[in-house]
N, C-alpha and C. Protein backbone atom coordinates (compact mmCIF):
# COMPACT_ATOMS: atom_id res chain seq x y z
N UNK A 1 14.78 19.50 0.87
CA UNK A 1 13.35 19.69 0.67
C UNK A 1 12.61 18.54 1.36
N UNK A 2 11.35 19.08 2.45
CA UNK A 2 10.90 18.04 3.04
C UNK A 2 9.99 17.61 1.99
N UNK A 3 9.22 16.45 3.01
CA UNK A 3 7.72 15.77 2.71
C UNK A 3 6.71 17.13 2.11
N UNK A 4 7.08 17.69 3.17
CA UNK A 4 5.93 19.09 3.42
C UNK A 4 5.73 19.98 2.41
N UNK A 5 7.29 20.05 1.82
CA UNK A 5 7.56 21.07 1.17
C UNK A 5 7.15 20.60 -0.34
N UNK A 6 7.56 19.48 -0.28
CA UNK A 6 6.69 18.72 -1.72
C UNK A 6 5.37 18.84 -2.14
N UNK A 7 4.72 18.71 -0.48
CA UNK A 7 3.34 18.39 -1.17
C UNK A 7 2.53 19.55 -1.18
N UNK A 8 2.76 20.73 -0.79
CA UNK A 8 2.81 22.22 -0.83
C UNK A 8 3.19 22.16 -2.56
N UNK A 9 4.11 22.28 -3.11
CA UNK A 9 4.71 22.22 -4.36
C UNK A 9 3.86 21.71 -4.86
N UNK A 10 3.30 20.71 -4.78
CA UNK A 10 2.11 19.55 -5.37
C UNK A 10 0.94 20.22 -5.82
N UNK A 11 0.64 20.81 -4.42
CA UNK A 11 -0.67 21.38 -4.32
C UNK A 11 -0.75 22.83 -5.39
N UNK A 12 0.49 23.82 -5.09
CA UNK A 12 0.21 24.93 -5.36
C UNK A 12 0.38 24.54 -7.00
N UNK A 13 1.01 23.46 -7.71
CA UNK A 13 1.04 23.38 -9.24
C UNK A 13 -0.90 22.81 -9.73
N UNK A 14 -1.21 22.26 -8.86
CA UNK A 14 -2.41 21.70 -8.95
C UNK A 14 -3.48 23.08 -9.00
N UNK A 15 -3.40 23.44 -7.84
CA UNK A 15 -4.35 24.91 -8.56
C UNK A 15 -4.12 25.48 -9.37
N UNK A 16 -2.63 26.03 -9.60
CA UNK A 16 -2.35 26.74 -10.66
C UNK A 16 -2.78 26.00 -12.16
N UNK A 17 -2.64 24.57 -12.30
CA UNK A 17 -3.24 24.28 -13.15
C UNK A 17 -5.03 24.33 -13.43
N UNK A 18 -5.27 24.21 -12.25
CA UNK A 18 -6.99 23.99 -12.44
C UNK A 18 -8.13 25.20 -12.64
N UNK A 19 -6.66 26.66 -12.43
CA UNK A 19 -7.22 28.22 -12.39
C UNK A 19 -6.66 28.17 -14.11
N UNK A 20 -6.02 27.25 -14.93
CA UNK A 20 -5.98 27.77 -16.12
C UNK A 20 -7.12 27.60 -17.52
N UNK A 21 -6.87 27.95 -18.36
CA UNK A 21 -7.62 27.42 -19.02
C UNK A 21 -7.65 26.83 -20.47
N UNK A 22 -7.81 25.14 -20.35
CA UNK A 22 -7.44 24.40 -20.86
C UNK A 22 -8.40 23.18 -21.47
N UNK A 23 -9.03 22.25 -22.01
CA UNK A 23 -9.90 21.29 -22.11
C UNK A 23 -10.02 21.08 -20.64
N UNK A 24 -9.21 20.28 -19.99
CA UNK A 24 -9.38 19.57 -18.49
C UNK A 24 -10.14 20.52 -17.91
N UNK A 25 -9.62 21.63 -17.59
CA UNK A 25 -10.11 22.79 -16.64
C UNK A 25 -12.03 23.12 -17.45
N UNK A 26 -12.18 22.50 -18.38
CA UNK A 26 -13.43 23.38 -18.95
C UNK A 26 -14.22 21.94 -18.80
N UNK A 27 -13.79 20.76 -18.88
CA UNK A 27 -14.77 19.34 -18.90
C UNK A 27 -14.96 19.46 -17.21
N UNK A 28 -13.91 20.23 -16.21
CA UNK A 28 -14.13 19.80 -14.50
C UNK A 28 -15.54 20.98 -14.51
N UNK A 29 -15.23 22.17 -14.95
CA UNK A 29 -16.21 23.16 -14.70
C UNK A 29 -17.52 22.70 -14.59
N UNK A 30 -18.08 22.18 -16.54
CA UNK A 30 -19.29 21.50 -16.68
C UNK A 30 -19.78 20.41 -15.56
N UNK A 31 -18.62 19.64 -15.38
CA UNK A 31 -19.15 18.39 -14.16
C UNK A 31 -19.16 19.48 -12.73
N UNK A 32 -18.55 20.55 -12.01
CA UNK A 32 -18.39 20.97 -11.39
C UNK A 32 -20.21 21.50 -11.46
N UNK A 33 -20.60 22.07 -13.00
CA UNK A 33 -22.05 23.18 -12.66
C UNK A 33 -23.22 21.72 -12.54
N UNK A 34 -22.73 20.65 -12.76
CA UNK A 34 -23.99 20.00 -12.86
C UNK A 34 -24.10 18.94 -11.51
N UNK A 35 -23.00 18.58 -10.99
CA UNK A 35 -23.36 17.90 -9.66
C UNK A 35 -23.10 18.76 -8.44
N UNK A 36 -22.30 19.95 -8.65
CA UNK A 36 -22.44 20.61 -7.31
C UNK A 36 -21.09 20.21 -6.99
N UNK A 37 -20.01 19.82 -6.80
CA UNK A 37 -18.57 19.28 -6.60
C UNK A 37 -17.79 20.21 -6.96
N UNK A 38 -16.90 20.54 -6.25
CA UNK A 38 -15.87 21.15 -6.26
C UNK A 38 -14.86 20.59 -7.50
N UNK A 39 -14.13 21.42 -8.39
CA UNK A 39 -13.41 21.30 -9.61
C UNK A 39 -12.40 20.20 -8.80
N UNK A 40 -11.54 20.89 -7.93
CA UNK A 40 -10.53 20.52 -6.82
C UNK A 40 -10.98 19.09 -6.53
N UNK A 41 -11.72 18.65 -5.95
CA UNK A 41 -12.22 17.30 -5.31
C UNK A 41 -12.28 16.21 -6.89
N UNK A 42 -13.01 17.18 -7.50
CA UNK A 42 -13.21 16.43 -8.53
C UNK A 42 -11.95 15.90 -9.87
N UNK A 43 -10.93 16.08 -9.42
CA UNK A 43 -9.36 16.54 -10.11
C UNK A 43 -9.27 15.29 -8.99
N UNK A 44 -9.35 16.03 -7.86
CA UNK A 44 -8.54 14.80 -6.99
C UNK A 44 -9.31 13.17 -6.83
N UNK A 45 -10.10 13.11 -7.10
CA UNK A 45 -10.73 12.08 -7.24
C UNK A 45 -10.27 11.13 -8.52
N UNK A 46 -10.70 12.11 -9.56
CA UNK A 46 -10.11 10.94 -11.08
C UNK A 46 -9.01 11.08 -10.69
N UNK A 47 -7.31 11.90 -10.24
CA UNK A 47 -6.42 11.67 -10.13
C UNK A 47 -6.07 10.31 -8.76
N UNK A 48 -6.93 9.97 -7.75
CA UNK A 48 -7.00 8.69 -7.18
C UNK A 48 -7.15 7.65 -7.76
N UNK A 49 -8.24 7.62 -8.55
CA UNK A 49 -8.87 6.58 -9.09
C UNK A 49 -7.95 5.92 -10.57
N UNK A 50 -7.27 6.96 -10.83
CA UNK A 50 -6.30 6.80 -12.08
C UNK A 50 -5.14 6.23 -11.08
N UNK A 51 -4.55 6.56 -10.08
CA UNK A 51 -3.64 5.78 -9.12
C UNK A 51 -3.82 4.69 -8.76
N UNK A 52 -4.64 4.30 -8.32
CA UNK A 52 -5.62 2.86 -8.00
C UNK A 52 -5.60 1.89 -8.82
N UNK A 53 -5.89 2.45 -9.95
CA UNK A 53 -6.12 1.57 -10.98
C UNK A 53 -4.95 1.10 -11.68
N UNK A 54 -3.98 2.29 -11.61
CA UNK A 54 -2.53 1.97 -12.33
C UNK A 54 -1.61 0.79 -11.09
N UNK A 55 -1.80 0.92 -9.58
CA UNK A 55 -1.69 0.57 -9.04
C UNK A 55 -2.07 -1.37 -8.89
N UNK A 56 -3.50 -1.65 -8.87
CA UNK A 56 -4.07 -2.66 -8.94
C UNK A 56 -4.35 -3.22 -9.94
N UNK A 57 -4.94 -2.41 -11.11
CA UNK A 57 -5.34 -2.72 -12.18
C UNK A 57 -4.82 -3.44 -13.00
N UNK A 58 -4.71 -2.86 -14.43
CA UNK A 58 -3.84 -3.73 -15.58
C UNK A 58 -2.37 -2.87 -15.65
N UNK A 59 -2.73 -1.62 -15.08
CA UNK A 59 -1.50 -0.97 -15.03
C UNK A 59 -0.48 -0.76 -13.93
N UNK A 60 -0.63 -1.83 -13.34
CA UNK A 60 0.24 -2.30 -12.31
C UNK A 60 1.52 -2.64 -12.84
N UNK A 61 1.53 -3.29 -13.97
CA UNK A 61 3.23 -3.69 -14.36
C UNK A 61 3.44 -2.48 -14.76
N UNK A 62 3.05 -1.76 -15.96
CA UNK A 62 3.36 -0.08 -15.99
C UNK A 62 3.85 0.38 -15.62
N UNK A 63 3.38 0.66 -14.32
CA UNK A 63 3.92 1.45 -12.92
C UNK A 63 4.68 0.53 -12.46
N UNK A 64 5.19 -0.15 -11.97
CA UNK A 64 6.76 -0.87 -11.47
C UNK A 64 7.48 -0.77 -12.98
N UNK A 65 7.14 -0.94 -14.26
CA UNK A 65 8.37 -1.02 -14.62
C UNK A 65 8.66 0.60 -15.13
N UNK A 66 7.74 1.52 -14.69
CA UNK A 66 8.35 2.85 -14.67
C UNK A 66 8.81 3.28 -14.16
N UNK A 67 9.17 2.49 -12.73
CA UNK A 67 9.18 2.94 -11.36
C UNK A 67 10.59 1.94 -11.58
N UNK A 68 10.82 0.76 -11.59
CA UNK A 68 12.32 0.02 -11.26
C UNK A 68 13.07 -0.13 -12.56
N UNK A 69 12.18 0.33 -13.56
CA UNK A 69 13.82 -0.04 -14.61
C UNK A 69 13.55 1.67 -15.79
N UNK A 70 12.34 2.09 -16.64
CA UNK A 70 12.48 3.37 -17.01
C UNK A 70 13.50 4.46 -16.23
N UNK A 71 12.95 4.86 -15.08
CA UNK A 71 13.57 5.69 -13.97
C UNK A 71 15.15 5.92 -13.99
N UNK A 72 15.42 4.51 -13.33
CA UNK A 72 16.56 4.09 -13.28
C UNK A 72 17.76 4.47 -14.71
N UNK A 73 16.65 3.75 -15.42
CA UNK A 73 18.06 3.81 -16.95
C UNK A 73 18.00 4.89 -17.44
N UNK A 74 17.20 5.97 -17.18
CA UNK A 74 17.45 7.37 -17.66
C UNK A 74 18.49 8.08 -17.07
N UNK A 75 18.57 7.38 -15.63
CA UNK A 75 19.54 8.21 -14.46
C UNK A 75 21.04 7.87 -14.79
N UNK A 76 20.83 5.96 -15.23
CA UNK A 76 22.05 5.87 -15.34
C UNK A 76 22.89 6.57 -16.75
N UNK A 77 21.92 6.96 -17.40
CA UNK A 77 22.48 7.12 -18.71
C UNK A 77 23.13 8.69 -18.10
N UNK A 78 22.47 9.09 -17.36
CA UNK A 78 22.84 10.85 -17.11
C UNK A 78 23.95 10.54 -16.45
N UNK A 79 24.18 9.34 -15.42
CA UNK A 79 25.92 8.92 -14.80
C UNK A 79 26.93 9.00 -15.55
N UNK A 80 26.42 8.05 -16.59
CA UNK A 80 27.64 7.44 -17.52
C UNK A 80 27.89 8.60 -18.32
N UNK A 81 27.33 9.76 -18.53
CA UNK A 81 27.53 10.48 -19.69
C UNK A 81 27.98 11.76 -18.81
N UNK A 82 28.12 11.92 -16.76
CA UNK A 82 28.56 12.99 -16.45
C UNK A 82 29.76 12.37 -16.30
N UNK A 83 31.00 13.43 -15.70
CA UNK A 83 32.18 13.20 -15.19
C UNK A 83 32.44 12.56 -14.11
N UNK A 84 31.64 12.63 -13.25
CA UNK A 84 31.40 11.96 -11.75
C UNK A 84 31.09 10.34 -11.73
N UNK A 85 31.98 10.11 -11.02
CA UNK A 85 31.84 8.72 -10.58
C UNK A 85 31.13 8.07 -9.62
N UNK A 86 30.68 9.06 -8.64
CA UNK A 86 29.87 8.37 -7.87
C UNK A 86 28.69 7.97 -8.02
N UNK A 87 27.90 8.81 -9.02
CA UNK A 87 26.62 8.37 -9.66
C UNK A 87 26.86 6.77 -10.05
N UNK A 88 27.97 7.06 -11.03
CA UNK A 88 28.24 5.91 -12.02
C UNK A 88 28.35 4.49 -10.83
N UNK A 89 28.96 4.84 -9.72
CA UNK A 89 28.85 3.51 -8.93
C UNK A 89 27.21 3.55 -8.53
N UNK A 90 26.63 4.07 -7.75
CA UNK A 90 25.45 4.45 -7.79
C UNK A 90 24.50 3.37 -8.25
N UNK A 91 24.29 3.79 -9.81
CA UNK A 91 23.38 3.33 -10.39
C UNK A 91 23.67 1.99 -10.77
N UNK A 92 25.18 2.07 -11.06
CA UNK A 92 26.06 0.07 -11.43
C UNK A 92 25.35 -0.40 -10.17
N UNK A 93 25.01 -0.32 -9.08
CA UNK A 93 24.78 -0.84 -7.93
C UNK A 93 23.28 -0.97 -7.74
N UNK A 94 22.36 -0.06 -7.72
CA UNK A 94 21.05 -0.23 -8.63
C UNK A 94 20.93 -1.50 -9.06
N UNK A 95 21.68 -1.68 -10.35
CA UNK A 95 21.36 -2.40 -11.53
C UNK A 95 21.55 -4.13 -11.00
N UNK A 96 22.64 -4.35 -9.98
CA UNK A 96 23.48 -5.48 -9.55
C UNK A 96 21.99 -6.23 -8.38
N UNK A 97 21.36 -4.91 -7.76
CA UNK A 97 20.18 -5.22 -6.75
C UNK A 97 19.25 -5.51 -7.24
N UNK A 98 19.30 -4.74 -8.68
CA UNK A 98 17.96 -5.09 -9.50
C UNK A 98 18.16 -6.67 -10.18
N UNK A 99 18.95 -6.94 -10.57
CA UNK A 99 19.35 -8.10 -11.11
C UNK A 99 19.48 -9.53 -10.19
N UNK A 100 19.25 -8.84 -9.22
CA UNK A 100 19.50 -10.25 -7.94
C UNK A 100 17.92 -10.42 -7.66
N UNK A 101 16.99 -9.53 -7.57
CA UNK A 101 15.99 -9.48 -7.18
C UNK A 101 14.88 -10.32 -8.82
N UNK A 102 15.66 -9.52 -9.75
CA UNK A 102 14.84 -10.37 -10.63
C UNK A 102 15.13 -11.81 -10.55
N UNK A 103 16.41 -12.40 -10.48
CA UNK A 103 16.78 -13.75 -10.08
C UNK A 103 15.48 -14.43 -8.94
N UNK A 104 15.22 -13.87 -8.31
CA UNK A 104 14.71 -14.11 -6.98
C UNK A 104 13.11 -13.95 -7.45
N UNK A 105 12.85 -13.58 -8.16
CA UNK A 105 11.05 -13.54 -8.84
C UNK A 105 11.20 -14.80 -9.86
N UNK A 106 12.35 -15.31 -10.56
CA UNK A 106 11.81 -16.27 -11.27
C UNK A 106 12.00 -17.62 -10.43
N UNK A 107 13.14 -17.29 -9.47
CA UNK A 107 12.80 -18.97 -8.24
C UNK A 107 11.37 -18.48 -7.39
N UNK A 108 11.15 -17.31 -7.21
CA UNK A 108 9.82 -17.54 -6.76
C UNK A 108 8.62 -18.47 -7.48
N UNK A 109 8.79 -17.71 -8.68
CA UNK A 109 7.42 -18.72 -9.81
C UNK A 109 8.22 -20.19 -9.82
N UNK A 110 9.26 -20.69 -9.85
CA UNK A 110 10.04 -22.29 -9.94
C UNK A 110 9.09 -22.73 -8.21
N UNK A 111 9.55 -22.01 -7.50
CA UNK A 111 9.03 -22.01 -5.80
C UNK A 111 7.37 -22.74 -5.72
N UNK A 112 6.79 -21.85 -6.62
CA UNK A 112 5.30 -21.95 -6.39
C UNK A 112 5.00 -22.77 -7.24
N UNK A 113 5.42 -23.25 -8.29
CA UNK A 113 4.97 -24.50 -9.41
C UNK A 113 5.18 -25.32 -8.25
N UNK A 114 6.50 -25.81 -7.81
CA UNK A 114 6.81 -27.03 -6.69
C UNK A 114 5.92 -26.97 -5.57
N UNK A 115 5.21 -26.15 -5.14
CA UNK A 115 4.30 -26.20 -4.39
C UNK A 115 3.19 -26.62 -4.28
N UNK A 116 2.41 -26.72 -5.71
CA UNK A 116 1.30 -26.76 -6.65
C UNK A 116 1.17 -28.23 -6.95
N UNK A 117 2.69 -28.75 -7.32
CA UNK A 117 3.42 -30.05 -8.21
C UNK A 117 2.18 -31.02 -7.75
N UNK A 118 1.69 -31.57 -8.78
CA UNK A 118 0.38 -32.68 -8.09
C UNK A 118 1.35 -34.48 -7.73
N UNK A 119 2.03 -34.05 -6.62
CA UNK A 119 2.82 -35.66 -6.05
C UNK A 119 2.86 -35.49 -5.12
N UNK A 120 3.02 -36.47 -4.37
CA UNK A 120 3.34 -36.62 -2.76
C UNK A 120 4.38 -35.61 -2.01
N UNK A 121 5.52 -35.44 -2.31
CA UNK A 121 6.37 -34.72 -2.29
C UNK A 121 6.29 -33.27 -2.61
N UNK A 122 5.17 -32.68 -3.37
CA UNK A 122 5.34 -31.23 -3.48
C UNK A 122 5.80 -30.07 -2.47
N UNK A 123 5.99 -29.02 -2.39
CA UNK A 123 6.46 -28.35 -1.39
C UNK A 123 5.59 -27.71 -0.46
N UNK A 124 4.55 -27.33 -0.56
CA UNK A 124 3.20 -27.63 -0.04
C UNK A 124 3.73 -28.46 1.50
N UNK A 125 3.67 -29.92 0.91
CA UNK A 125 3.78 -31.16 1.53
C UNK A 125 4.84 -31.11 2.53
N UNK A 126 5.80 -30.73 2.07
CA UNK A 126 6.92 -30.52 2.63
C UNK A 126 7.39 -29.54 3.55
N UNK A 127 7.07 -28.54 3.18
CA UNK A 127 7.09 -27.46 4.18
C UNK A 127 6.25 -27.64 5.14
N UNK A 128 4.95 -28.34 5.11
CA UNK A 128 4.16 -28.00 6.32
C UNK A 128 4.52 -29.50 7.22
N UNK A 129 4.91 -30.41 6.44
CA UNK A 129 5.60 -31.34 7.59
C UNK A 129 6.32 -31.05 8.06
N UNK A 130 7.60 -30.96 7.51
CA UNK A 130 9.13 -30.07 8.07
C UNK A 130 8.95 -28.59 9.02
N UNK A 131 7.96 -28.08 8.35
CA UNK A 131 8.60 -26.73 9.40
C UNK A 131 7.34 -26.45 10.03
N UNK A 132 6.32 -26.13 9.34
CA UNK A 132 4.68 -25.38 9.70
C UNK A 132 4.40 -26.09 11.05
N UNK A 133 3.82 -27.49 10.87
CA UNK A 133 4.01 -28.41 11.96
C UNK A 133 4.60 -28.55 12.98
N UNK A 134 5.43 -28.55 13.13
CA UNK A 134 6.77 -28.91 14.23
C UNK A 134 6.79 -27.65 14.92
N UNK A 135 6.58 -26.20 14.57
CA UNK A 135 6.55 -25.02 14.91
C UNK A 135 5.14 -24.81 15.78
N UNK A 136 4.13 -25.83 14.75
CA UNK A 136 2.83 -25.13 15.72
C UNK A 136 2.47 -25.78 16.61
N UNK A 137 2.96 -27.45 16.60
CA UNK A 137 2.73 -28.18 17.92
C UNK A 137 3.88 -27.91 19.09
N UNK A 138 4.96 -27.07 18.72
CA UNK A 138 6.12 -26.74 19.92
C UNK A 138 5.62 -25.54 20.58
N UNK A 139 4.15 -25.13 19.84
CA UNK A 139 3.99 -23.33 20.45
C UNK A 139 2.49 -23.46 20.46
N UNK A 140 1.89 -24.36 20.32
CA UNK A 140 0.13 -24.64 20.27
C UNK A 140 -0.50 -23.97 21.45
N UNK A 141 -0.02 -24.39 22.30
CA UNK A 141 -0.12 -24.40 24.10
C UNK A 141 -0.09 -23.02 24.20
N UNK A 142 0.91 -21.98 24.37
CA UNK A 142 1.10 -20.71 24.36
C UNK A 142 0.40 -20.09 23.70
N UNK A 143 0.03 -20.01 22.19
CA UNK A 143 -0.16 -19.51 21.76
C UNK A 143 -1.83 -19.53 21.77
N UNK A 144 -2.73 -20.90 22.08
CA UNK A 144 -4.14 -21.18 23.02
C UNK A 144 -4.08 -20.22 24.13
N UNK A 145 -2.66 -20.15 24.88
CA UNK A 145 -3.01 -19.01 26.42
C UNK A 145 -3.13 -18.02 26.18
N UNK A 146 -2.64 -17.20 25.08
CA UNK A 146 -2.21 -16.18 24.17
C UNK A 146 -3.95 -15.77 24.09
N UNK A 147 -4.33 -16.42 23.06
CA UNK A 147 -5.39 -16.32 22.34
C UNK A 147 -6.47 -16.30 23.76
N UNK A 148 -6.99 -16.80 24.32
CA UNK A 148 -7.86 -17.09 25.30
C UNK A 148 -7.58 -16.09 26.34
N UNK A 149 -6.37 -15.89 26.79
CA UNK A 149 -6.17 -14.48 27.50
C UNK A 149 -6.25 -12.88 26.91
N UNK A 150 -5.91 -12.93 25.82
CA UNK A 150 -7.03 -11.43 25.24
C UNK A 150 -8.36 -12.01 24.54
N UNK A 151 -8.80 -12.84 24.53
CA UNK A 151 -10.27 -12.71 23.89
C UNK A 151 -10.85 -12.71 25.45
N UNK A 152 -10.16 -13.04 27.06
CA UNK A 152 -11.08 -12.59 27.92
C UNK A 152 -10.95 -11.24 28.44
N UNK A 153 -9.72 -10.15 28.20
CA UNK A 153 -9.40 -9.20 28.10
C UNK A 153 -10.65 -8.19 26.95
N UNK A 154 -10.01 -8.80 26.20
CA UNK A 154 -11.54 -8.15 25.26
C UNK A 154 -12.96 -8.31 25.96
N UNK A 155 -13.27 -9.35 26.42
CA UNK A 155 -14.73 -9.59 26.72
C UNK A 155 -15.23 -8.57 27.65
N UNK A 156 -13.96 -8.48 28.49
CA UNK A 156 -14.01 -7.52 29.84
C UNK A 156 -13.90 -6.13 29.64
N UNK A 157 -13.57 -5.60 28.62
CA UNK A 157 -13.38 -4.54 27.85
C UNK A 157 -14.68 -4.04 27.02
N UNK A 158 -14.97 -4.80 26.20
CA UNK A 158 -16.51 -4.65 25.97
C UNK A 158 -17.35 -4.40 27.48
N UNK A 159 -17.19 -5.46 27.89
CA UNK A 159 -18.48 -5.05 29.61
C UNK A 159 -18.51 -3.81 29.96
N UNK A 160 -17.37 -3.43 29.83
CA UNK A 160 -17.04 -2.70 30.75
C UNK A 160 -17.66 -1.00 29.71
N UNK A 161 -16.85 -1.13 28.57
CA UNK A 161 -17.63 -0.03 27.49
C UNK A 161 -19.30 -0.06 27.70
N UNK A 162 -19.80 -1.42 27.40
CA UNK A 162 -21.03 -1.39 27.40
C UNK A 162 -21.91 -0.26 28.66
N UNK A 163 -21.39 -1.29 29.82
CA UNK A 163 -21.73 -0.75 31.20
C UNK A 163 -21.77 0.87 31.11
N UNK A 164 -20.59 1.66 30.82
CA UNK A 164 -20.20 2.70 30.70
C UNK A 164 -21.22 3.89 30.21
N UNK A 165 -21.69 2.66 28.65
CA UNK A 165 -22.36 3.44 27.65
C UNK A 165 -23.51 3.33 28.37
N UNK A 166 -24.25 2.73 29.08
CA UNK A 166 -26.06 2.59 29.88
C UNK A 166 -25.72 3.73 31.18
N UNK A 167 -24.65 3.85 31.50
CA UNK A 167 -24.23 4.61 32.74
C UNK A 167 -24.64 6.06 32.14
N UNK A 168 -23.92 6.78 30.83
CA UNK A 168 -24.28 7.60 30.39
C UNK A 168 -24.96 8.10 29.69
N UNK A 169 -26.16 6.79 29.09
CA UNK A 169 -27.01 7.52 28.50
C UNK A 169 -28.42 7.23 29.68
N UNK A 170 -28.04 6.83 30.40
CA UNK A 170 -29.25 6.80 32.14
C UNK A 170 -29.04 8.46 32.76
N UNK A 171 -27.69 8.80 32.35
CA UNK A 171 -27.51 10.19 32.90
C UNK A 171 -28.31 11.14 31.84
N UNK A 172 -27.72 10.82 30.97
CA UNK A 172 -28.61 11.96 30.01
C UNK A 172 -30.02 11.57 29.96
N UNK A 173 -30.24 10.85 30.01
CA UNK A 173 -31.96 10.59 30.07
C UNK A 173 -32.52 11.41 31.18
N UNK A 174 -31.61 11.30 32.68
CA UNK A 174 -32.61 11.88 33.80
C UNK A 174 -31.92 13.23 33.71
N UNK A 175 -31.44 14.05 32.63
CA UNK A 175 -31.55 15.37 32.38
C UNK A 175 -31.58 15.76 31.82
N UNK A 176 -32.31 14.86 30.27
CA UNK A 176 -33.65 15.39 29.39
C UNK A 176 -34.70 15.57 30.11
N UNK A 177 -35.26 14.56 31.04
CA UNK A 177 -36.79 14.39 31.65
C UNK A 177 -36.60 15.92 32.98
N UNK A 178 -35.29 15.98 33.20
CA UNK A 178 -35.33 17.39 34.01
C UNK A 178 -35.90 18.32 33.79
């Protein structure tokens, strides 16, 4: 089953829900008779804005931990409890990636305190002597030719649009006045 075929699937459960009739389907109608909006747009809209928000919002952890550990431990439980083993490695393997990665979020927060650390030595300090530095004065030069050779590329690019744009609206002018 493709992309395609999903979101076809998506779609056709989405009307079928929004042709039924239900609270949801009768609160879109009313907003549907009073601003003029399509039921459809208007479904798809709070269903964005409910994404967004679960996304950015407060329901951001929500959604990852429904997404990397709910998900997951339902699946593995359906491994461990079929006959098949390959699931069962599967999801043990999951769990081993998931577990390295959480390792790796709490030296991140250890990472960023030392960064923060109010002493001479913080990592801040350190990193941009040791590496940031040494990297941008070995590549300063290039990366000035870099920079200065498309911002005159650009400049010349604009002219040249500009020019373009007076070229054709001088044409259309002398065949309005035609």
């Amino acid at each position: 089953m493709g992309v395609l075929d999903i979101l076809t699937s998506i779609k056709d459960r989405a009307e079928k829900f929004l042709n039924e009739k239900n609270v949801v389907t009768d609160f879109l109608g009313k907003l549907e008779e009073k601003t003029g909006i399509k039921k459809k747009i208007l479904a798809a809209g709070a269903v964005s804005l409910t994404g967004l928000y679960l996304v950015y919002g407060y329901g951001a952890s929500l959604v990852c931990n429904l997404i990397g550990f709910v998900y997951p431990a339902f699946y593995s439980i359906k491994a461990i409890e079929s006959a098949n083993k390959e699931d069962d490695t599967k999801w043990l393997t999951y769990w081993v990636v998931y577990g390295v990665f959480s390792l790796g979020e709490t030296n991140t927060c250890l990472f960023l305190l030392w960064c923060m650390a109010p002493m001479s030595w913080n990592g801040s300090q350190v990193i941009y002597t040791k590496v940031v530095r040494p990297v941008f004065l070995r590549h300063e030069a290039t990366v000035d030719n870099m920079v200065s050779d498309l911002s005159g590329k650009a400049m010349s690019a604009a002219e040249t649009l500009t020019r373009e744009g007076k070229d054709q609206r001088a044409q259309y002018g002398a065949q309005y006045r035609a």
